[in-house]
C-alpha atoms as a PDB file:
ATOM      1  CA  UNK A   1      -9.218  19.695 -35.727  1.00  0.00           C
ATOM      2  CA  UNK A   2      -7.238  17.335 -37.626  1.00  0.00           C
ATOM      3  CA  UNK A   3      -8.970  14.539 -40.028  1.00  0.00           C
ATOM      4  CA  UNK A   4      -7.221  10.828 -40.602  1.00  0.00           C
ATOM      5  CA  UNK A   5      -6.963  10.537 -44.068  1.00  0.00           C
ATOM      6  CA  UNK A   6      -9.194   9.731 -46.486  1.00  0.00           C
ATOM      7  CA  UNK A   7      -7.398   5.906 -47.074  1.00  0.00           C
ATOM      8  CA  UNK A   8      -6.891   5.736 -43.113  1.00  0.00           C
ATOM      9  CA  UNK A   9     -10.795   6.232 -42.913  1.00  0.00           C
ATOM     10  CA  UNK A  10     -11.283   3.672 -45.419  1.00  0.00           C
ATOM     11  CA  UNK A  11      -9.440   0.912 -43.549  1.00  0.00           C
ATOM     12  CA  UNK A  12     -10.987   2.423 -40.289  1.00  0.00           C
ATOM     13  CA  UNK A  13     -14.224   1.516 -41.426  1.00  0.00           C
ATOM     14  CA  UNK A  14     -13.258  -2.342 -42.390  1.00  0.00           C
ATOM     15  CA  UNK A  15     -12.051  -2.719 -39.030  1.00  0.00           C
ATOM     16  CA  UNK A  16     -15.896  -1.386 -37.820  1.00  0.00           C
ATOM     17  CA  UNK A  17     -15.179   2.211 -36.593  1.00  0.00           C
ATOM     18  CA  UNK A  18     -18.259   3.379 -35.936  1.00  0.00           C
ATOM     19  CA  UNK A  19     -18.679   6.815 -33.939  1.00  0.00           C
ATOM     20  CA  UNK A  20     -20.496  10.155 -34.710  1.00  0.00           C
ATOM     21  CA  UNK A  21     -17.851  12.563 -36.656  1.00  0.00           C
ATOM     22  CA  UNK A  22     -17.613  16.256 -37.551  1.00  0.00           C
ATOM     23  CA  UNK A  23     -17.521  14.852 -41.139  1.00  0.00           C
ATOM     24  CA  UNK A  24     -17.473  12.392 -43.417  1.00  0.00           C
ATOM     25  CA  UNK A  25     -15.535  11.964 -46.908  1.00  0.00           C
ATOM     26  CA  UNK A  26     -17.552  11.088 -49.921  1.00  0.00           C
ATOM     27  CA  UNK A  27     -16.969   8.580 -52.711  1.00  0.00           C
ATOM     28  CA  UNK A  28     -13.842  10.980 -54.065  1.00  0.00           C
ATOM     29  CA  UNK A  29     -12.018  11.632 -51.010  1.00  0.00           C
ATOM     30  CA  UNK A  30     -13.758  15.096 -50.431  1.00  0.00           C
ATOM     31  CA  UNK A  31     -13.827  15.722 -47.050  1.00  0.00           C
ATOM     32  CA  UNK A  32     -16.957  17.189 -46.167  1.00  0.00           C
ATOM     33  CA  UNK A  33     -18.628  19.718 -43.550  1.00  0.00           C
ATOM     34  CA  UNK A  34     -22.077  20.394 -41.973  1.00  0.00           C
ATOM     35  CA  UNK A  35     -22.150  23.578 -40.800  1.00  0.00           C
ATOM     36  CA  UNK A  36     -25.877  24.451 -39.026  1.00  0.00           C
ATOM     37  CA  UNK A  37     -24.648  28.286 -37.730  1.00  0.00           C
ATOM     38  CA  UNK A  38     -21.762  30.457 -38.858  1.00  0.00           C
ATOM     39  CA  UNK A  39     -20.021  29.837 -35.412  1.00  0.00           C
ATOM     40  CA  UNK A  40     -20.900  26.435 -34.731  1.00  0.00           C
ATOM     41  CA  UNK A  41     -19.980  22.774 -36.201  1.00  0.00           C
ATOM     42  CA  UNK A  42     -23.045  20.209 -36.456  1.00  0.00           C
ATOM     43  CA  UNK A  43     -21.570  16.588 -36.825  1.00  0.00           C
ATOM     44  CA  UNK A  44     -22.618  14.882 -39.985  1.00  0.00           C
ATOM     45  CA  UNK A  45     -23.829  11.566 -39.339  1.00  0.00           C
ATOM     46  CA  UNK A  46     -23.177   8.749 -41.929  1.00  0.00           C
ATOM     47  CA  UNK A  47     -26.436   8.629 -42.718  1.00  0.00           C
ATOM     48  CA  UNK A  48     -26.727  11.985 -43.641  1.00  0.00           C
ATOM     49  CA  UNK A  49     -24.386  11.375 -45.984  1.00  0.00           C
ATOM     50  CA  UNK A  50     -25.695   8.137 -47.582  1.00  0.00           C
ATOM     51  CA  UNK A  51     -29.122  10.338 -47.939  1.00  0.00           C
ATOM     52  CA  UNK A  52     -27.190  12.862 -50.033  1.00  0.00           C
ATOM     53  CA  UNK A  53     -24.670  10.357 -51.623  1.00  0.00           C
ATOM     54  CA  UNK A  54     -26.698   7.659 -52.478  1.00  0.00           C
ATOM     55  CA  UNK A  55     -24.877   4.561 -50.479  1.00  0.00           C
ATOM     56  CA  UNK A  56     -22.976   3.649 -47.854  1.00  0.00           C
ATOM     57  CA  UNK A  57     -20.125   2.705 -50.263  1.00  0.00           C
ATOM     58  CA  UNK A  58     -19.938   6.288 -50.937  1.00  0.00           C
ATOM     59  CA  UNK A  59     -19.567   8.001 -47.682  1.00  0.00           C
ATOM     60  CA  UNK A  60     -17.202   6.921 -44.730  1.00  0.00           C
ATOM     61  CA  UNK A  61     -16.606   8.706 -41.499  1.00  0.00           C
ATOM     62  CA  UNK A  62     -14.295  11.282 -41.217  1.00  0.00           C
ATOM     63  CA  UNK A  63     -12.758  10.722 -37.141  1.00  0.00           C
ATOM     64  CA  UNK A  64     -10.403  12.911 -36.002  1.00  0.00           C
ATOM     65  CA  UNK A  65      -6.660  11.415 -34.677  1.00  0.00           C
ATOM     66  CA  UNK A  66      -7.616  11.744 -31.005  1.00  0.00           C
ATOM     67  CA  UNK A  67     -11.155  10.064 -31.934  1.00  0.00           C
ATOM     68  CA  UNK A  68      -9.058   7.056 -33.630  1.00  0.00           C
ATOM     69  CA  UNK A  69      -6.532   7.018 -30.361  1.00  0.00           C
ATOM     70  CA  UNK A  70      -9.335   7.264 -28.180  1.00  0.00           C
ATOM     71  CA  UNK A  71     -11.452   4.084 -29.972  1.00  0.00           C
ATOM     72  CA  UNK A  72      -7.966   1.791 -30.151  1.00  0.00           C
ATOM     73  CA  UNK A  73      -7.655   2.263 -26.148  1.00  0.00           C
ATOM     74  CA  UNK A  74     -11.408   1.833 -25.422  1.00  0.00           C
ATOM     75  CA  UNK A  75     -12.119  -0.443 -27.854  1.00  0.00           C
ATOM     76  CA  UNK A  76      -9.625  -2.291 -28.837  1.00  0.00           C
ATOM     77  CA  UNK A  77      -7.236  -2.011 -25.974  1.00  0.00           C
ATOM     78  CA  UNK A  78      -4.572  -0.847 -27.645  1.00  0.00           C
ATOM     79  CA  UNK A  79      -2.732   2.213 -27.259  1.00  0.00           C
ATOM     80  CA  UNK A  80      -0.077   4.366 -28.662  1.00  0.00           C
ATOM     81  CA  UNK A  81       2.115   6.498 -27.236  1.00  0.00           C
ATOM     82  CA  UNK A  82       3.883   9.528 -29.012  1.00  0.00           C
ATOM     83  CA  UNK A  83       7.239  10.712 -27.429  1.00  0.00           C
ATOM     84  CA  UNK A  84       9.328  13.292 -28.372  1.00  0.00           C
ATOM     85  CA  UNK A  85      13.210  12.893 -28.510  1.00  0.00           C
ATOM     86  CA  UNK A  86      14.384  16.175 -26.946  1.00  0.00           C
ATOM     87  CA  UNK A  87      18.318  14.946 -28.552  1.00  0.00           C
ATOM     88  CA  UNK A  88      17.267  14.228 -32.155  1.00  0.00           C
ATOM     89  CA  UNK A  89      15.997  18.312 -32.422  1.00  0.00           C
ATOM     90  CA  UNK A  90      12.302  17.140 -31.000  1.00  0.00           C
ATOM     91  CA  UNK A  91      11.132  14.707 -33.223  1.00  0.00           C
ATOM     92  CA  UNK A  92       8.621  12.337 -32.555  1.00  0.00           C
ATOM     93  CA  UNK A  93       8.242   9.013 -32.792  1.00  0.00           C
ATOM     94  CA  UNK A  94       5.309   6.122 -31.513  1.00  0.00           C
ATOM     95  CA  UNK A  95       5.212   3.525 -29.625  1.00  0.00           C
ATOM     96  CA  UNK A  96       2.034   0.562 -29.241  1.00  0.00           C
ATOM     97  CA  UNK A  97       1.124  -0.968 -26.229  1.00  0.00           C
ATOM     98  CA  UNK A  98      -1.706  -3.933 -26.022  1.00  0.00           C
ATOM     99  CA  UNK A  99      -3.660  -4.325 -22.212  1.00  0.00           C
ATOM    100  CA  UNK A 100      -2.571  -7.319 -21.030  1.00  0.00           C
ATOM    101  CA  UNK A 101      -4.741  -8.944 -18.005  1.00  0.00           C
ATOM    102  CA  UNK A 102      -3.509  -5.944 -15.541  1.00  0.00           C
ATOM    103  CA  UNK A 103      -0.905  -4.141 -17.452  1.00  0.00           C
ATOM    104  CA  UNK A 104      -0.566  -2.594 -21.191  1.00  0.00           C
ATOM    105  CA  UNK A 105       2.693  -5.167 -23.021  1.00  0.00           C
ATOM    106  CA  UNK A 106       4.948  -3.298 -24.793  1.00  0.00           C
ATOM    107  CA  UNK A 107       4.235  -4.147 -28.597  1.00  0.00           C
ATOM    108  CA  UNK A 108       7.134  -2.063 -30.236  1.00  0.00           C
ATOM    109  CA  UNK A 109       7.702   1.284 -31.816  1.00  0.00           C
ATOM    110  CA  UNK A 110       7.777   1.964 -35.458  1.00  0.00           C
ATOM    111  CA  UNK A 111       9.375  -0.656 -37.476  1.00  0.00           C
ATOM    112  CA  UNK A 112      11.679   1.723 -39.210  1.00  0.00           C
ATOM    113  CA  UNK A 113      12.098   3.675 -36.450  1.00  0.00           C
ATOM    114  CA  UNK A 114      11.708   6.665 -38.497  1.00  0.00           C
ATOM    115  CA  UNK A 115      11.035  10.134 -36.717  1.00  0.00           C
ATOM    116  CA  UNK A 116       8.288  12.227 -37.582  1.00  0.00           C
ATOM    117  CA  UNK A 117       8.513  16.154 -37.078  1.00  0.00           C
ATOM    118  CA  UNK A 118       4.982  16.633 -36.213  1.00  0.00           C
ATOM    119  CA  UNK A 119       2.830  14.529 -33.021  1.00  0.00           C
ATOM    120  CA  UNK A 120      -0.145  14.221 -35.866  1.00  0.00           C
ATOM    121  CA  UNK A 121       2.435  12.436 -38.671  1.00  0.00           C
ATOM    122  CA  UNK A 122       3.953  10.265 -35.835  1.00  0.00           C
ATOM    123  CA  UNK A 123       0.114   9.310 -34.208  1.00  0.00           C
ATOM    124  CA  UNK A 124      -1.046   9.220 -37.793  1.00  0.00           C
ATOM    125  CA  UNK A 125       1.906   6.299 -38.644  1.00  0.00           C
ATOM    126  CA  UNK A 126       0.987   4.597 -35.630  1.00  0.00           C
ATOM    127  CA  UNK A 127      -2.630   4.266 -36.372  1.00  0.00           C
ATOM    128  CA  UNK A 128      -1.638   3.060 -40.195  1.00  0.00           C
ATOM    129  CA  UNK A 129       0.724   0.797 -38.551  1.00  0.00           C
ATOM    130  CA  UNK A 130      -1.763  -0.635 -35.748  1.00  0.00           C
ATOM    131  CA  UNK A 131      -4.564  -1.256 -38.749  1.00  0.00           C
ATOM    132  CA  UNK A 132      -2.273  -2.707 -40.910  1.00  0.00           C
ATOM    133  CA  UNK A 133      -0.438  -5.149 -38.739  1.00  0.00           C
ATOM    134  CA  UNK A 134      -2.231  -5.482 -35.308  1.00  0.00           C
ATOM    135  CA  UNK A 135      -6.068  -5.316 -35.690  1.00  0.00           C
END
């Protein structure tokens, strides 16, 4: 599994993410398990962490990059796309659409239009780019 950062979880959580995650980053940045068995991951709720942290400025959720896709489209009705330019050797780049009344409006892609050379870097800059400019 792959973890937003700890500054994309910050602004995540001023723009009221709110869902159950595998873990949760404390008031350094630490990113921080729960394991219950050897072979199995228990979530961490975020008020498990406030009871060991002390506040809820201390501990923010932790969401994976498909959790963060998966609340824009549900939630916020917004959803980015990550394509793959098979002639620039397969680098990736994203794309936003917003859900219109029947259809999803083409918002743009990256401003830059920088290429990433990972899907995770690419979602990961369109996620930064939707909280920063869109939500």
């Amino acid at each position: 599994m792959e973890f937003v950062s700890y500054k994309i979880a910050k602004k995540l959580k001023e723009k009221g993410f709110s869902k159950l995650c595998f873990a949760t980053y404390d008031r350094d940045g630490m990113l921080g398990y729960n394991y219950c068995q050897p072979t199995t991951i228990r979530a961490i709720s975020f008020e498990e962490c406030m009871s060991i942290h002390g506040s809820d400025d201390n501990c923010i959720d932790a969401p994976t990059i498909s959790q963060v896709l998966k609340w824009l489209r549900d939630e916020k009705d917004i959803f980015i796309e990550i394509t793959v330019d098979v002639n620039d050797k397969f680098n990736y780049y994203f794309e936003i659409y917003k859900k219109g009344n029947d259809t999803w409006e083409y918002i743009g892609q990256n401003d830059t239009y920088d290429y990433f050379e990972m899907y995770e870097e690419a979602a990961l800059a369109g996620v930064k780019y939707t909280l920063d400019n869109l939500i």
